[in-house]
C-alpha atoms as a PDB file:
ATOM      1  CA  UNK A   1      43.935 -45.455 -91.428  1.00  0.00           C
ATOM      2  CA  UNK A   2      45.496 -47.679 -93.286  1.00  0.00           C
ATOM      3  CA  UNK A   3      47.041 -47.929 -97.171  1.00  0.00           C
ATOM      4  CA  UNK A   4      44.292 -49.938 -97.971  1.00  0.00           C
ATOM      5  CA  UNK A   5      41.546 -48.231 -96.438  1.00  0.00           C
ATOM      6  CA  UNK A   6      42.564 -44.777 -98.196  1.00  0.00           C
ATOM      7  CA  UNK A   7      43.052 -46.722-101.300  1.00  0.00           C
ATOM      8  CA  UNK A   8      39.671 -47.781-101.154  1.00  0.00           C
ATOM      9  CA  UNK A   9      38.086 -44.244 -99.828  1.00  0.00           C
ATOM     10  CA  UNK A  10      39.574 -42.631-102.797  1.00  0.00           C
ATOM     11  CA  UNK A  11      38.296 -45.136-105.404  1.00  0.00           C
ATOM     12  CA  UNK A  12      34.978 -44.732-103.442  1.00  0.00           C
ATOM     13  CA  UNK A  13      34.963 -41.198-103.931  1.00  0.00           C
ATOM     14  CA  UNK A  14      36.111 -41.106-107.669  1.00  0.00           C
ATOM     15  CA  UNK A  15      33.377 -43.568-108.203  1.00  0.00           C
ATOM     16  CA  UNK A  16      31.334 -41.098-106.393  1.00  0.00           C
ATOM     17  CA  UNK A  17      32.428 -38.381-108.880  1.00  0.00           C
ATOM     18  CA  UNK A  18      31.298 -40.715-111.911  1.00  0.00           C
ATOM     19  CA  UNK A  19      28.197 -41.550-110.431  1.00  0.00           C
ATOM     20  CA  UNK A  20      26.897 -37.979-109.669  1.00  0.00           C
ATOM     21  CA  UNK A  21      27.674 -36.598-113.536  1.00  0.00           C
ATOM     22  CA  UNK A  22      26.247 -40.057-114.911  1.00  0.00           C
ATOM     23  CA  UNK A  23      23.100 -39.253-113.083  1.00  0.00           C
ATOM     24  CA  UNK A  24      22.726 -35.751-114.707  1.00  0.00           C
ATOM     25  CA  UNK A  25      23.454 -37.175-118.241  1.00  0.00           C
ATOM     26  CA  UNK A  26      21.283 -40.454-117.143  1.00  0.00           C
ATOM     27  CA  UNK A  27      18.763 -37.771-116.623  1.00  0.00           C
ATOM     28  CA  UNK A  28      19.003 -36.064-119.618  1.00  0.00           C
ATOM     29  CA  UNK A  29      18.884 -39.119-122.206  1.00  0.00           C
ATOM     30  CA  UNK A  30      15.712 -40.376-119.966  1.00  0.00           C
ATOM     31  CA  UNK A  31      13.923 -37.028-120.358  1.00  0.00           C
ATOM     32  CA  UNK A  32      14.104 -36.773-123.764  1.00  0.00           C
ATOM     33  CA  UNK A  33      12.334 -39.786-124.821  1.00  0.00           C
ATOM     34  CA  UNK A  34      10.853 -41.058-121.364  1.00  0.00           C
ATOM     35  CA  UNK A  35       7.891 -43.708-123.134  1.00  0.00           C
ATOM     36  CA  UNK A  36      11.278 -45.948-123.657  1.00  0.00           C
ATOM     37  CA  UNK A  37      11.762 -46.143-119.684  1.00  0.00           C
ATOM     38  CA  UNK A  38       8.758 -47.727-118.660  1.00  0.00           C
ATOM     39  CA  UNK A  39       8.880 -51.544-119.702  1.00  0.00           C
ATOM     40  CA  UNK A  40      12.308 -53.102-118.031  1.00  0.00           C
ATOM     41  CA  UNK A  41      12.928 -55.480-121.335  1.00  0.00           C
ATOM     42  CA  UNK A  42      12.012 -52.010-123.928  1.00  0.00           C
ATOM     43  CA  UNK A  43      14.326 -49.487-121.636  1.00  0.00           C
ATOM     44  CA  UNK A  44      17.368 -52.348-122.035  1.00  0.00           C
ATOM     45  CA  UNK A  45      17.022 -52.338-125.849  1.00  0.00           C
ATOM     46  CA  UNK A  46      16.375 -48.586-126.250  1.00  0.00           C
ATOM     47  CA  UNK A  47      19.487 -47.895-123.648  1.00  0.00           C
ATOM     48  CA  UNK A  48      21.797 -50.224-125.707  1.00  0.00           C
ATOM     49  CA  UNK A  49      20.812 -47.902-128.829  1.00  0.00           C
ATOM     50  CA  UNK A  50      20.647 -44.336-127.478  1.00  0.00           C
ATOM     51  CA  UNK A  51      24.496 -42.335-127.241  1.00  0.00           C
ATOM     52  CA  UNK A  52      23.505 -40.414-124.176  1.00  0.00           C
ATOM     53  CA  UNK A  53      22.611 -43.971-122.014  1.00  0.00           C
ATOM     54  CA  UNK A  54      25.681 -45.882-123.667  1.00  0.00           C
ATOM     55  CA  UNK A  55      27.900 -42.862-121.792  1.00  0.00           C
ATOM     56  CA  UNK A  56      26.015 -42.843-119.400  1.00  0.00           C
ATOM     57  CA  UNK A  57      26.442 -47.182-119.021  1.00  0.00           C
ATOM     58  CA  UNK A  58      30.276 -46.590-119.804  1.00  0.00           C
ATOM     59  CA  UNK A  59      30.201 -44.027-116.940  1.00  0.00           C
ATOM     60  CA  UNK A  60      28.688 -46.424-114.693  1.00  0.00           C
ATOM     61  CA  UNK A  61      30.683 -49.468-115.278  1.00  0.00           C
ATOM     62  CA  UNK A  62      34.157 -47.649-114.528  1.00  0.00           C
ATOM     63  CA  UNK A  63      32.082 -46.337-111.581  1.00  0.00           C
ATOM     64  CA  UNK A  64      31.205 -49.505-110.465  1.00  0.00           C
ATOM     65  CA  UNK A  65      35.063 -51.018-111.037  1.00  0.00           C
ATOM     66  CA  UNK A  66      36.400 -48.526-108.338  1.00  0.00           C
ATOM     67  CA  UNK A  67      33.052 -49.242-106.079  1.00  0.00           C
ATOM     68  CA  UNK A  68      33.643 -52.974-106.158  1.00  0.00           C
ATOM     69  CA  UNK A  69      37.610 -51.992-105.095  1.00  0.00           C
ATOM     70  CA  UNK A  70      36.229 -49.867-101.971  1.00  0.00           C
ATOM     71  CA  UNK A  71      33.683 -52.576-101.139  1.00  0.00           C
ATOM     72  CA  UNK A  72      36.985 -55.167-100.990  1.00  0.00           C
ATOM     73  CA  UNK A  73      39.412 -52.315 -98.657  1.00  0.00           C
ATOM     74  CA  UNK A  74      36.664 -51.176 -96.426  1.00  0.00           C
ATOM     75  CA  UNK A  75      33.725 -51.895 -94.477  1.00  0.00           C
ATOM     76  CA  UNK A  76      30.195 -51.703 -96.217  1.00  0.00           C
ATOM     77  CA  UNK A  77      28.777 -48.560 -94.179  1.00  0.00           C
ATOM     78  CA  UNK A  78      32.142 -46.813 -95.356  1.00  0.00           C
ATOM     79  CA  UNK A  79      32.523 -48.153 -99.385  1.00  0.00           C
ATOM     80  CA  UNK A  80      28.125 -47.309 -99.128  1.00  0.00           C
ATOM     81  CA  UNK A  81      28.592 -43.609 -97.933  1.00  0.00           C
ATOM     82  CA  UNK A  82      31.784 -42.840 -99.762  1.00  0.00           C
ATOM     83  CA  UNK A  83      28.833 -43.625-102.867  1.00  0.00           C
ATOM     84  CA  UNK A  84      26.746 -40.330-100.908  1.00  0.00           C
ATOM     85  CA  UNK A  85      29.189 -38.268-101.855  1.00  0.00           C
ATOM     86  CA  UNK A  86      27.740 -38.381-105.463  1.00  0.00           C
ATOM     87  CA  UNK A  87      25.075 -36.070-103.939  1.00  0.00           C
ATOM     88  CA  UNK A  88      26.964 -32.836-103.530  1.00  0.00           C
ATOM     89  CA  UNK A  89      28.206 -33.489-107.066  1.00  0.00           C
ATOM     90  CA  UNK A  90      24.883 -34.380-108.819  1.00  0.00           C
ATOM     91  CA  UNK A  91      23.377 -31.111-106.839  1.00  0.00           C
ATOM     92  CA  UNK A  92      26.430 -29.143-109.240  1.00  0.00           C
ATOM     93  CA  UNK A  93      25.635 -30.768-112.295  1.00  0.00           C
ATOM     94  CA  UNK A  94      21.787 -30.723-112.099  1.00  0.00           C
ATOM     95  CA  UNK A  95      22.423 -26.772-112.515  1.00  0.00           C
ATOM     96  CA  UNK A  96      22.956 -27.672-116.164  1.00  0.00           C
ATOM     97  CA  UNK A  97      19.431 -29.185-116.474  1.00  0.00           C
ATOM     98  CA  UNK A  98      18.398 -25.890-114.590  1.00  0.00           C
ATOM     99  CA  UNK A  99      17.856 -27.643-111.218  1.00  0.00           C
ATOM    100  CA  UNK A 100      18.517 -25.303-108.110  1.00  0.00           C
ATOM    101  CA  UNK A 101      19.071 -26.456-104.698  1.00  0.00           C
ATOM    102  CA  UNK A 102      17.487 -24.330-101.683  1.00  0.00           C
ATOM    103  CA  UNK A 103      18.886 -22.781 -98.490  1.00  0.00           C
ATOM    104  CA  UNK A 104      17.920 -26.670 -97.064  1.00  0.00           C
ATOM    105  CA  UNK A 105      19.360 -28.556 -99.941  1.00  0.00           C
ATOM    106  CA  UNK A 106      22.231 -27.252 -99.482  1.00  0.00           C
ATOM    107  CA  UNK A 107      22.229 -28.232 -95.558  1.00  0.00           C
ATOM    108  CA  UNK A 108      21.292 -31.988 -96.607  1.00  0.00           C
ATOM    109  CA  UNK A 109      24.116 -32.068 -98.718  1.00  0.00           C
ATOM    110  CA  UNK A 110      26.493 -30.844 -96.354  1.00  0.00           C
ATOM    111  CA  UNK A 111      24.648 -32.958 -93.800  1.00  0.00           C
ATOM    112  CA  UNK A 112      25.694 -36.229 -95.852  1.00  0.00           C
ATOM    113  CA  UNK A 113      29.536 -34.994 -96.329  1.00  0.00           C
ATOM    114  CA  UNK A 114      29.673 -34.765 -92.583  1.00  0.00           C
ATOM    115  CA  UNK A 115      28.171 -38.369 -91.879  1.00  0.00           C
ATOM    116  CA  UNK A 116      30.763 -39.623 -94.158  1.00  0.00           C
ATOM    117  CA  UNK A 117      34.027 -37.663 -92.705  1.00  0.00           C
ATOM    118  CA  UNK A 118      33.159 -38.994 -89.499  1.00  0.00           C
ATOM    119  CA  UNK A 119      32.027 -42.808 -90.783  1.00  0.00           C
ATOM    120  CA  UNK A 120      35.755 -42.814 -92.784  1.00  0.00           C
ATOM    121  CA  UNK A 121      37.319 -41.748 -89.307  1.00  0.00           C
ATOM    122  CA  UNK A 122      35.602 -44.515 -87.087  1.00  0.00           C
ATOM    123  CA  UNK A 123      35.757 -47.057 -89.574  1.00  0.00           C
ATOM    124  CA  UNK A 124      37.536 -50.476 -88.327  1.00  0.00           C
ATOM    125  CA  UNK A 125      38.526 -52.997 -90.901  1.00  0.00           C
ATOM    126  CA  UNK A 126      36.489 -54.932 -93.190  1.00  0.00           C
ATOM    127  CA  UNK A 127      35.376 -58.445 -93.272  1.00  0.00           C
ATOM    128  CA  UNK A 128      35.850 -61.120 -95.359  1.00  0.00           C
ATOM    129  CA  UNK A 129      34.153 -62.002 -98.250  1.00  0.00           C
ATOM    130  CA  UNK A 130      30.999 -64.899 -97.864  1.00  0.00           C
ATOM    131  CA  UNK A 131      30.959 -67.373-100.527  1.00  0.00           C
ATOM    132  CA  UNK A 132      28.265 -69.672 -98.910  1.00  0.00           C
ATOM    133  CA  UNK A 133      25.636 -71.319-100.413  1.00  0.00           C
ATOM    134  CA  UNK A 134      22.674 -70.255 -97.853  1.00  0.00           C
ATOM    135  CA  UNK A 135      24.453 -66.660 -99.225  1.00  0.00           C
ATOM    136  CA  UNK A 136      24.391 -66.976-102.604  1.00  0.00           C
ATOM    137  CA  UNK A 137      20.340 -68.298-102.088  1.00  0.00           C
ATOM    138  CA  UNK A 138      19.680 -65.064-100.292  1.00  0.00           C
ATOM    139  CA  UNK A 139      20.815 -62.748-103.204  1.00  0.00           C
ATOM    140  CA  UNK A 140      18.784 -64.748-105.870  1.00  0.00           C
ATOM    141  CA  UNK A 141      15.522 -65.014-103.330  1.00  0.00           C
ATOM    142  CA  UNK A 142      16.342 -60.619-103.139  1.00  0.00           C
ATOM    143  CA  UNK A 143      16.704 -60.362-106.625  1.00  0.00           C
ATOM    144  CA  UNK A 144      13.193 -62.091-107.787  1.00  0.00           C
ATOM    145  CA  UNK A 145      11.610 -60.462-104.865  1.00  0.00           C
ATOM    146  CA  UNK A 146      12.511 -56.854-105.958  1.00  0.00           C
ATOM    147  CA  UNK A 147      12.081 -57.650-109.232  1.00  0.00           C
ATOM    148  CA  UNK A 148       8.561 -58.454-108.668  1.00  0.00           C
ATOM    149  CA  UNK A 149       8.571 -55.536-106.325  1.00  0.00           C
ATOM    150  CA  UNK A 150       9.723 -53.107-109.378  1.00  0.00           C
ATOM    151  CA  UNK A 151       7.108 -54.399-111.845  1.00  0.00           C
ATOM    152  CA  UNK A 152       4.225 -53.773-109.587  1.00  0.00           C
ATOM    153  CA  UNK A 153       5.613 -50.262-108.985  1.00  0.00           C
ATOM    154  CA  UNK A 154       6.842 -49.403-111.937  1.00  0.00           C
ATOM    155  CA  UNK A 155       3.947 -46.082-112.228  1.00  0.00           C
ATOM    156  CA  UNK A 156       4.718 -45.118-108.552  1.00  0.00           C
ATOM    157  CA  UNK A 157       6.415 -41.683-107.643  1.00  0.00           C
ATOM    158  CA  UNK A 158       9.876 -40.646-107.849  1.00  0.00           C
ATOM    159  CA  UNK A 159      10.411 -41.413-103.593  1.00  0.00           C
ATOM    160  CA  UNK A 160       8.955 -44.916-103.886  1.00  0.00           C
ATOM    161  CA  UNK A 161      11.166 -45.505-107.180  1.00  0.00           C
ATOM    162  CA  UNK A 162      14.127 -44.059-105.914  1.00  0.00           C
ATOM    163  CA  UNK A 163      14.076 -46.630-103.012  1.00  0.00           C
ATOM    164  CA  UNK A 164      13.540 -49.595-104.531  1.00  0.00           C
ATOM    165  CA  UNK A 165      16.574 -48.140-107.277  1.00  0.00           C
ATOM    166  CA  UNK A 166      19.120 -47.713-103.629  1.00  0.00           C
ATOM    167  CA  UNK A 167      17.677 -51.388-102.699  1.00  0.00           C
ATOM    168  CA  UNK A 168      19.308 -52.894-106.196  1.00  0.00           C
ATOM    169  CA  UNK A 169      22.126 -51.237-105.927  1.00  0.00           C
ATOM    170  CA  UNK A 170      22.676 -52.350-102.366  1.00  0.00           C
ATOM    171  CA  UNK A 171      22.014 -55.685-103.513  1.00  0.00           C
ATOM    172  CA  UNK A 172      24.339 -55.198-105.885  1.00  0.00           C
ATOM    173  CA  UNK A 173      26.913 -54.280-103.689  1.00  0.00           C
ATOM    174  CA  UNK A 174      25.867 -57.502-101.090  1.00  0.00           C
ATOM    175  CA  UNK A 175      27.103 -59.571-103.892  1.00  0.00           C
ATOM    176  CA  UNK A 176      30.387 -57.876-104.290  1.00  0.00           C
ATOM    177  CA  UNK A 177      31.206 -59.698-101.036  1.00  0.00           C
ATOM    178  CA  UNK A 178      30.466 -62.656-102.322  1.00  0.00           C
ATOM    179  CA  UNK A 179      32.487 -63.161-105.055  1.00  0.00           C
ATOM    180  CA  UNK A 180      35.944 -64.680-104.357  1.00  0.00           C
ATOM    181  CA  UNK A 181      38.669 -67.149-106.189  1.00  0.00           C
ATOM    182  CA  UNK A 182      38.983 -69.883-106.180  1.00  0.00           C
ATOM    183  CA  UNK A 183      35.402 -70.287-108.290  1.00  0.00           C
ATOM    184  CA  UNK A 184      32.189 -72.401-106.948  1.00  0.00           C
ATOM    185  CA  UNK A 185      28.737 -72.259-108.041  1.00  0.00           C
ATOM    186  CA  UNK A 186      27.662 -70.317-105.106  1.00  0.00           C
ATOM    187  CA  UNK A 187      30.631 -67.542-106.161  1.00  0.00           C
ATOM    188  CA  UNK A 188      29.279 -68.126-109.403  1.00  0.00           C
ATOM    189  CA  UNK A 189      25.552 -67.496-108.397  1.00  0.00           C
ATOM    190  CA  UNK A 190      26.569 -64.532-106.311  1.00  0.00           C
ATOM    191  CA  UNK A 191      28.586 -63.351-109.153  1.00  0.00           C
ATOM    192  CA  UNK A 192      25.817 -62.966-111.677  1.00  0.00           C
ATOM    193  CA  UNK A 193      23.453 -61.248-109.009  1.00  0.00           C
ATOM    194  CA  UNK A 194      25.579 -57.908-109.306  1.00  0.00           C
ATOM    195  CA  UNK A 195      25.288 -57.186-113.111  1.00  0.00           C
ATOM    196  CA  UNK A 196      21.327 -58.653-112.286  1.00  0.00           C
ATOM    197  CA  UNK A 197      20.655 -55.953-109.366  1.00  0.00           C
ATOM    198  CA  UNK A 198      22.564 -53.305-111.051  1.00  0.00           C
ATOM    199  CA  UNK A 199      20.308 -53.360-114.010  1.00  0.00           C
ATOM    200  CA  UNK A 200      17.010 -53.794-111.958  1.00  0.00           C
ATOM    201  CA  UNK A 201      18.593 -50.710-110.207  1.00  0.00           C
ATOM    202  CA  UNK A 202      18.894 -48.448-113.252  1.00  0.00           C
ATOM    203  CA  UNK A 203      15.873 -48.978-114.389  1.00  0.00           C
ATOM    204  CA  UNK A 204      14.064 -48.014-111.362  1.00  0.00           C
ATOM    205  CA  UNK A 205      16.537 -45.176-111.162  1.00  0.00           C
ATOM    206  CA  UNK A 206      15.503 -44.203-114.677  1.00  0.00           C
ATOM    207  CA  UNK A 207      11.852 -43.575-114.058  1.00  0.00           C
ATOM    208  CA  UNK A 208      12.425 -41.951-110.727  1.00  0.00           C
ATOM    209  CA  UNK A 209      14.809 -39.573-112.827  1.00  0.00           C
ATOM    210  CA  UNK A 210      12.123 -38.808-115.476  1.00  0.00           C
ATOM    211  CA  UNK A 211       9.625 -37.986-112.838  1.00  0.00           C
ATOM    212  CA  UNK A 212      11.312 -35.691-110.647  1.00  0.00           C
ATOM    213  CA  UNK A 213      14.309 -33.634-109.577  1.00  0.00           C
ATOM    214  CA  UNK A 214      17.719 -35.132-110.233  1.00  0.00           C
ATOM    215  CA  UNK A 215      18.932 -34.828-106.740  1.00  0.00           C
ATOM    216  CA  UNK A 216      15.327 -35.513-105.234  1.00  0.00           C
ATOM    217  CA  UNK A 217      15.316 -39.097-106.823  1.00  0.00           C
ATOM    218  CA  UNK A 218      19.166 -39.502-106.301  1.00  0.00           C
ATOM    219  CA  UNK A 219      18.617 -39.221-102.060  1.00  0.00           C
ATOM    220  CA  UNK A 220      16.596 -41.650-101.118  1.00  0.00           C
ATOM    221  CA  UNK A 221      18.602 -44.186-103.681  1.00  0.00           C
ATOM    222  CA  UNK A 222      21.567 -43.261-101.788  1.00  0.00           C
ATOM    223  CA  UNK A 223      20.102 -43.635 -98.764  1.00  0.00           C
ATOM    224  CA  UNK A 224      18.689 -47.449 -99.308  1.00  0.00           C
ATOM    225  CA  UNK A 225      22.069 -48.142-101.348  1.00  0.00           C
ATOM    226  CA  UNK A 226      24.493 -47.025 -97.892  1.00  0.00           C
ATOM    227  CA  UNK A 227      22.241 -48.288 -94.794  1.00  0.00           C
ATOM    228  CA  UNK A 228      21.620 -51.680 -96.069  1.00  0.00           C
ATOM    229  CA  UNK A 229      24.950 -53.086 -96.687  1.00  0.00           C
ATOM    230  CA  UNK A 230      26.225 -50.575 -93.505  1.00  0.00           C
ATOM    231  CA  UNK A 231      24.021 -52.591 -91.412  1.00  0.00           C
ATOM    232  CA  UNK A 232      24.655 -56.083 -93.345  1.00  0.00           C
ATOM    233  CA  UNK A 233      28.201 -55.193 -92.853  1.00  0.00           C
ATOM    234  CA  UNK A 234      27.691 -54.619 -89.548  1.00  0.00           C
ATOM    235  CA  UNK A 235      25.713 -57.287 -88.173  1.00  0.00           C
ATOM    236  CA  UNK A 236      26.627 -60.229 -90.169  1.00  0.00           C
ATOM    237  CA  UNK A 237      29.264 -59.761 -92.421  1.00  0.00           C
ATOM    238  CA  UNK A 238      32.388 -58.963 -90.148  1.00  0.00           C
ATOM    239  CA  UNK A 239      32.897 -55.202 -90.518  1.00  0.00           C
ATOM    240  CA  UNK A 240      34.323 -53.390 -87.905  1.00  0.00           C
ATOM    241  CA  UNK A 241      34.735 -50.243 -85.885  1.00  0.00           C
ATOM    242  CA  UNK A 242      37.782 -48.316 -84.243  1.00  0.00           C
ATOM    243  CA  UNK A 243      37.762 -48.645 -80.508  1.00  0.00           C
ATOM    244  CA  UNK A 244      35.746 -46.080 -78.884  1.00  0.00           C
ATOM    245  CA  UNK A 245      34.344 -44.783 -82.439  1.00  0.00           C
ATOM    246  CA  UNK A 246      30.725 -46.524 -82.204  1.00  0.00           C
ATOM    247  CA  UNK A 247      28.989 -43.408 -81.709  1.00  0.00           C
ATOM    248  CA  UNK A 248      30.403 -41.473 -84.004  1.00  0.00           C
ATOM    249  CA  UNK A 249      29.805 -44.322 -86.502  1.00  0.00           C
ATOM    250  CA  UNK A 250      25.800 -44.010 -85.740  1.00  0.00           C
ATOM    251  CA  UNK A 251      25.930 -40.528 -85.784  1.00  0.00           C
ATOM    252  CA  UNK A 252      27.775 -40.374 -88.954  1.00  0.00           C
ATOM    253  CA  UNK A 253      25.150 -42.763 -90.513  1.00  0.00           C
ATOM    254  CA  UNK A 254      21.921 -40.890 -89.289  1.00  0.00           C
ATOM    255  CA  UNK A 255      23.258 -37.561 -90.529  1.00  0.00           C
ATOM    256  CA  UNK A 256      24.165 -39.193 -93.884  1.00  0.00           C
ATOM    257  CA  UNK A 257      20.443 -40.485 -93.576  1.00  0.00           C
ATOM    258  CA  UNK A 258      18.584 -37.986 -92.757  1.00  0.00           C
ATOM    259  CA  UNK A 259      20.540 -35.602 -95.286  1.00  0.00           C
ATOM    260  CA  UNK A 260      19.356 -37.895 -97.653  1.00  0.00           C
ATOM    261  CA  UNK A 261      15.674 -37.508 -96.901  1.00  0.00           C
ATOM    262  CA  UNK A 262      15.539 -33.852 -96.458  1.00  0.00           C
ATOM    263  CA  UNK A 263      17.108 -33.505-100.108  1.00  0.00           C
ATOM    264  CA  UNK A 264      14.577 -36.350-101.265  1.00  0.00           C
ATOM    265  CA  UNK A 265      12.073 -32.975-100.076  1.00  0.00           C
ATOM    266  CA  UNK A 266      13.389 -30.842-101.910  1.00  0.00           C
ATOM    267  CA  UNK A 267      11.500 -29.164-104.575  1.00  0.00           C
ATOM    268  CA  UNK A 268      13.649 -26.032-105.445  1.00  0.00           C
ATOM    269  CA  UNK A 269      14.001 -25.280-109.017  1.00  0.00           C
END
């Protein structure tokens, strides 16, 4: 491994770290006065006034910072599933909102640290950033789409929610890759998608949080948000694998998957 790719694992996992706690406080502010959540234009006005969401935001942004650093150093399924990591540590913190993992919790969430040890010791290098037009087009096209997508489903359940939340921040994280210097309206374009998905994403992350489990609405988020840009990375964008390590690379990405889904069942309290 090299200097850059542990630079960018360990900003992935602090970001990680900041994204699990801002999930339990996210959860917290969201709970208390949940009729705020449910319009997307009402929940950014109420957010920008309540203390709890504006830590929460602050918590996020720095997050995001030393996510955008991991998505630059490593490949996409890598930077995506250092992100699952925020599991284990939401699944700690949630204990404060009196939210108990089971035996099987417990098992997802070690389930998902094991799919990322062995995804960060397959992983090749990354590819380079796209800053085409036909690029840029496809993360505005996304963005309306699940926009439309969110308003539609904006009463649905926590799982449903929590999925279309992981597909805005994947988005998000799509767009990462195409931002570069020197500046052109398609860099431009791609540049404004991320702050665009990101707050699609927490609003659909928001509702999912007031109707469920902390950690039940955080795994299938997680999920959506690390195997779409792992297999974007993958098949179009460049990213690659260590010689021999392809297996290992699936393997870690169906255990961090399917950890992901049996905590999304997980109704212990």
């Amino acid at each position: 491994m090299t200097s850059d790719m542990a630079g960018g694992l360990l900003a992935g996992v602090a970001a990680a770290v900041l994204f699990g706690l801002a999930a339990v406080a996210q959860a917290h502010a969201v709970r208390r006065d949940s009729s705020n959540a449910q319009g997307l234009a009402g929940f950014v006005v109420w957010a920008a006034r309540n203390p709890w969401m504006l830590a929460v935001i602050a918590a996020y942004l720095v997050g995001f910072l030393l996510h955008a650093v991991a998505i630059w150093l490593l490949p996409l399924y890598l930077a995506q599933a250092s992100i699952a990591l925020s599991l284990p540590v939401t699944a700690f913190a949630s204990a404060r909102l009196s939210e108990l993992l089971s035996g099987r919790g417990w098992l997802a969430v070690a389930a998902v640290t094991a799919g990322l040890v062995l995804l960060a010791v397959g992983a090749g290098p990354a590819g380079d950033t796209i800053t085409g037009t036909a690029y840029a087009v496809g993360l505005v096209v996304g963005l309306v789409l699940l926009l439309g997508v969110g308003l539609v489903a904006r009463r649905a359940g926590a799982l449903t929610l929590g999925w279309l939340a992981g597909l805005g921040y994947a988005g998000s994280a799509l767009a990462v890759r195409g931002v570069d210097v020197p500046l052109s309206p398609a860099i431009v374009a791609a540049a404004l998608t991320v702050p665009a998905f990101g707050v699609l994403a927490f609003w659909l992350y928001s509702l999912a949080l007031d109707r469920s489990l902390v950690s039940t609405a955080s795994a299938p988020m997680i999920t959506a948000q690390t195997f779409v840009p792992a297999l974007a990375g993958l098949a179009w964008l460049g990213d690659g694998v260590r010689d021999g390590w392809g297996a290992a690379i699936a393997v870690g990405l169906l255990l961090a998957t399917v950890g992901s889904l049996l905590l999304s069942r997980d109704q212990a309290s």
